[in-house]
Protein backbone atom coordinates (compact mmCIF):
# COMPACT_ATOMS: atom_id res chain seq x y z
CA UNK A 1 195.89 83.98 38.07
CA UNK A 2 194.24 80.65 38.35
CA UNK A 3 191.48 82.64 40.29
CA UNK A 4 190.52 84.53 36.66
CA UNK A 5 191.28 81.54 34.39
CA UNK A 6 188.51 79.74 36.99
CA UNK A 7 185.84 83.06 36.14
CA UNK A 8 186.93 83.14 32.73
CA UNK A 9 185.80 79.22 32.47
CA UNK A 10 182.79 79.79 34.29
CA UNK A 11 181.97 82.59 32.10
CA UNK A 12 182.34 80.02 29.34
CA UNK A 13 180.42 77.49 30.48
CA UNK A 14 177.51 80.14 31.29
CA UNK A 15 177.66 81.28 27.63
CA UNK A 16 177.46 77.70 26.41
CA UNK A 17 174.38 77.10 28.92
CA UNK A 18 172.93 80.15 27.72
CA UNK A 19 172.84 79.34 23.83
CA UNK A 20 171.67 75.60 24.95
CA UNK A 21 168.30 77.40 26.64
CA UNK A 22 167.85 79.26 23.79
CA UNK A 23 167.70 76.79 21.41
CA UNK A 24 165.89 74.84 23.79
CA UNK A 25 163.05 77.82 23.79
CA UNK A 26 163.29 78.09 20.35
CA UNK A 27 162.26 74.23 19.68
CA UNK A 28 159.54 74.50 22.16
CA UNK A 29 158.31 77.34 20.63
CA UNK A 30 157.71 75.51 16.91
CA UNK A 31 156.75 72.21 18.41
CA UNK A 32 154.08 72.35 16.60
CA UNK A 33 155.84 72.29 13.26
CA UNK A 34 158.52 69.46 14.62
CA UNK A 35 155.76 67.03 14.75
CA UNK A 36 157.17 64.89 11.38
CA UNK A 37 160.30 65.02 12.01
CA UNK A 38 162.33 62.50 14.04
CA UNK A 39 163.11 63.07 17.66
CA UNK A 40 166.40 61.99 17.00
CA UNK A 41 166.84 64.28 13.76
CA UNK A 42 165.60 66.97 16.51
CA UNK A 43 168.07 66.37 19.25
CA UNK A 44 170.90 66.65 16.59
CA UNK A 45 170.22 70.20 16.60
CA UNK A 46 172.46 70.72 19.70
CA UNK A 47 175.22 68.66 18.26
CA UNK A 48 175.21 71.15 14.59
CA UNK A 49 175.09 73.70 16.56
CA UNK A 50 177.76 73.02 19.07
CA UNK A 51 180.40 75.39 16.70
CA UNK A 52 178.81 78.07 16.57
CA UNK A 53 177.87 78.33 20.10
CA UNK A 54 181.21 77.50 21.14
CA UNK A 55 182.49 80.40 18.39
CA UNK A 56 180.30 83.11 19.88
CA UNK A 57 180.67 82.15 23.60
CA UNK A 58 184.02 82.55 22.71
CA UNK A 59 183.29 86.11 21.27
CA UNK A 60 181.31 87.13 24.36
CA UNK A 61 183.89 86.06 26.94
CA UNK A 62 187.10 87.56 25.05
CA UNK A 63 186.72 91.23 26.34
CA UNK A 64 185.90 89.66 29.48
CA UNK A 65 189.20 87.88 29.53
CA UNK A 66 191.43 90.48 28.08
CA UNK A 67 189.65 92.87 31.22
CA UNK A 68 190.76 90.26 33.35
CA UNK A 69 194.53 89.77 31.52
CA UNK A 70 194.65 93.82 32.44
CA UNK A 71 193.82 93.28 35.74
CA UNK A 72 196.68 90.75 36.47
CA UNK A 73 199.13 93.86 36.25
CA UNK A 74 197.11 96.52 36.84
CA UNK A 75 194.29 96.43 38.94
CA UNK A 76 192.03 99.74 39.27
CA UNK A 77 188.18 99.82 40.44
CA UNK A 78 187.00 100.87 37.08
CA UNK A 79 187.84 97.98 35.24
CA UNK A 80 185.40 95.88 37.70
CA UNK A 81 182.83 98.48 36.03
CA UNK A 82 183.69 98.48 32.68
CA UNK A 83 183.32 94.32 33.13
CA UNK A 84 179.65 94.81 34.99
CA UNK A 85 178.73 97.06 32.02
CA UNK A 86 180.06 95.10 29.27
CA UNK A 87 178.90 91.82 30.96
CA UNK A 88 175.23 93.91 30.99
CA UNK A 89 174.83 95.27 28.15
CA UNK A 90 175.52 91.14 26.34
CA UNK A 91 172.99 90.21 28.51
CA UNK A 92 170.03 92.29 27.36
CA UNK A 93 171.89 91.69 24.35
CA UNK A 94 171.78 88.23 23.62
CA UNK A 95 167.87 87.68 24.95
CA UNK A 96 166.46 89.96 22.89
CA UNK A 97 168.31 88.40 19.72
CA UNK A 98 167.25 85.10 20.85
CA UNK A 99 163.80 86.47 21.21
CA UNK A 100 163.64 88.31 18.31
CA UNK A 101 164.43 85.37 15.92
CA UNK A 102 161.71 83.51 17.35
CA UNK A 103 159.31 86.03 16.82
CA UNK A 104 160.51 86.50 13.05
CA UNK A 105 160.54 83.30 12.40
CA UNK A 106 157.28 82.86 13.59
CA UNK A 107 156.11 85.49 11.04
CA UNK A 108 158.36 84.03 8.36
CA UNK A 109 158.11 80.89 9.05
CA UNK A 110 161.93 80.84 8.85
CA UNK A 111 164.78 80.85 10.83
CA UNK A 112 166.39 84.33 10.66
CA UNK A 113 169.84 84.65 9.00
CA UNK A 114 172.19 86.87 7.80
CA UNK A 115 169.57 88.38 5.18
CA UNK A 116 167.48 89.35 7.51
């Protein structure tokens, strides 16, 4: 048990680490347009954010974990699968959403939200 809690935190903390480069890429990408604003006003943006990155690594590891939780009583070889595939499929995903809003944006000249 403390095996999967141990993969279910590092699945976390991958998530987390994973929205953090993101953002990261998306700042670099506009540095251009950061240029009056404070670097300290900047940096913030991790600290806002910190919610809703913890709210949708959340999301992403769930079905992990409740694979996992299934696996503590009953333990066939497809489950393994089903978690490669799911894990897989959030991680082409989650780039190309990432990527995506920066190319809108750029085009926009906005950050993309639930309108778009």
């Amino acid at each position: 048990m403390k095996r999967y809690l141990i993969e279910t935190l590092k699945l976390y903390l991958f998530w987390m680490l994973f929205f953090l480069a993101g953002r990261t890429i998306f700042l670099l990408s506009y540095t251009n347009l950061l240029s009056g604003i404070p670097f300290g006003e900047t940096i913030s943006v991790y600290w806002h954010a910190l919610k809703l990155d913890t709210s949708a690594a959340c999301w992403l590891t769930a079905p992990i974990f409740l694979l996992m939780s299934v696996q503590l009583a009953y333990s066939p070889k497809w489950l393994d699968t089903v978690k490669k595939i799911l894990t897989g499929i959030l991680l082409t995903i989650c780039p190309l959403s990432i990527f995506g809003a920066i190319g809108i944006s750029d085009e926009w000249q906005v950050k993309i939200n639930h309108k778009a």
